[in-house]
Protein backbone atom coordinates (compact mmCIF):
# COMPACT_ATOMS: atom_id res chain seq x y z
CA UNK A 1 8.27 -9.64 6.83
CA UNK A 2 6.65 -8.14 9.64
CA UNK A 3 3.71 -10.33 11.56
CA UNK A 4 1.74 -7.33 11.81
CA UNK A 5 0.97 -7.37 8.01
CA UNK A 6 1.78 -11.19 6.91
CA UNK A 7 -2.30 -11.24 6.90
CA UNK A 8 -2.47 -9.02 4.03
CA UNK A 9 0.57 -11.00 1.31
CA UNK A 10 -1.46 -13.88 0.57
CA UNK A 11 -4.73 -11.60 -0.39
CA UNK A 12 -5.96 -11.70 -3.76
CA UNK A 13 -6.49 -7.80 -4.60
CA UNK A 14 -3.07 -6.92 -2.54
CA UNK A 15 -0.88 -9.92 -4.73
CA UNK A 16 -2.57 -8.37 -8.00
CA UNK A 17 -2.38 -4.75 -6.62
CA UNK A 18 1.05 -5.27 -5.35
CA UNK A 19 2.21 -7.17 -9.10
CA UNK A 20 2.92 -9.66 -6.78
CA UNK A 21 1.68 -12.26 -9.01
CA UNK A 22 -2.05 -13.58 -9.92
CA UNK A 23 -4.46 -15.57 -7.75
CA UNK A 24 -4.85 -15.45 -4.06
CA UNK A 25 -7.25 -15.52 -1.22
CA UNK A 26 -10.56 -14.26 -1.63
CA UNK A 27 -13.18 -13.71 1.45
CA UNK A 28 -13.93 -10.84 3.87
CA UNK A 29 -10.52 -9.93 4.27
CA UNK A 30 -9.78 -9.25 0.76
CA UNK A 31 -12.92 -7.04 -0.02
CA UNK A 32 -12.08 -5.44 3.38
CA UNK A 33 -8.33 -4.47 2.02
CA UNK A 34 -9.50 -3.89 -1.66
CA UNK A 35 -12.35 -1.51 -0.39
CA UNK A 36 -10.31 0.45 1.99
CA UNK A 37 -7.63 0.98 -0.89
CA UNK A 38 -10.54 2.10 -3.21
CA UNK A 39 -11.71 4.71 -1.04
CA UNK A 40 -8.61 5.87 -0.14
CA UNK A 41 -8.28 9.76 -1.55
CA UNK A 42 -4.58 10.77 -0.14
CA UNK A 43 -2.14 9.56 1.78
CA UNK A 44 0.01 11.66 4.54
CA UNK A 45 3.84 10.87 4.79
CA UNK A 46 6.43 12.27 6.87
CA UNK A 47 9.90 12.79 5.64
CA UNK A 48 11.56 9.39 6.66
CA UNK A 49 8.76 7.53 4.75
CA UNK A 50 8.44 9.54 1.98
CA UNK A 51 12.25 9.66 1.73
CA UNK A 52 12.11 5.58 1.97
CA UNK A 53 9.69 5.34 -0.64
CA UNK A 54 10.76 7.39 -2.83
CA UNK A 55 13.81 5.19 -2.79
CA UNK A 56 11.73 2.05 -2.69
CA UNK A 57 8.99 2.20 -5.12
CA UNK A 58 9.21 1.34 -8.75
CA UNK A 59 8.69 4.22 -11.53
CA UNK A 60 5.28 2.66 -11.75
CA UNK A 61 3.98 2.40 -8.09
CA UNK A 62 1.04 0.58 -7.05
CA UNK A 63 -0.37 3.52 -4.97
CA UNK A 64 -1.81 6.40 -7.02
CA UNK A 65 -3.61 8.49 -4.21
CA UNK A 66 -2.86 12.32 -3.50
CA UNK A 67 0.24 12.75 -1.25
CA UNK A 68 0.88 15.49 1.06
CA UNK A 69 4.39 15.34 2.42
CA UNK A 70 4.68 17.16 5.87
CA UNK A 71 8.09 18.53 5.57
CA UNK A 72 8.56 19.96 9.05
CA UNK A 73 10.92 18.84 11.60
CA UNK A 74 10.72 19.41 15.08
């Protein structure tokens, strides 16, 4: 897992967002994560994500927010 998100695993709203299983931390740092998610209207992906996760996710994601793919390569 990378350090630069292992803050975010043990997080109430992102176990229970993630189906990661019930229970977790509560505090600032989960109404910070479950706040930013909420307000959240799209999400911008290039092709090597998008191609990732569309590999990746489940039929039922986690992440319902507009995407715009940017299919364009330099």
């Amino acid at each position: 897992m990378d350090e630069l998100q292992q803050w975010a695993f043990p997080l109430r709203f992102f176990r229970e967002n993630l189906k990661l299983g019930e229970g977790g931390e509560e505090g600032r740092d989960n109404d910070v994560a479950r706040e930013t998610f909420e307000r959240t209207g799209a999400s911008v992906m290039g092709k090597r994500m998008f191609d990732l996760g569309e590999q990746a996710w489940p039929e039922e994601a986690p992440f319902h927010p507009g995407l715009r793919r940017d299919a364009h390569q330099a």
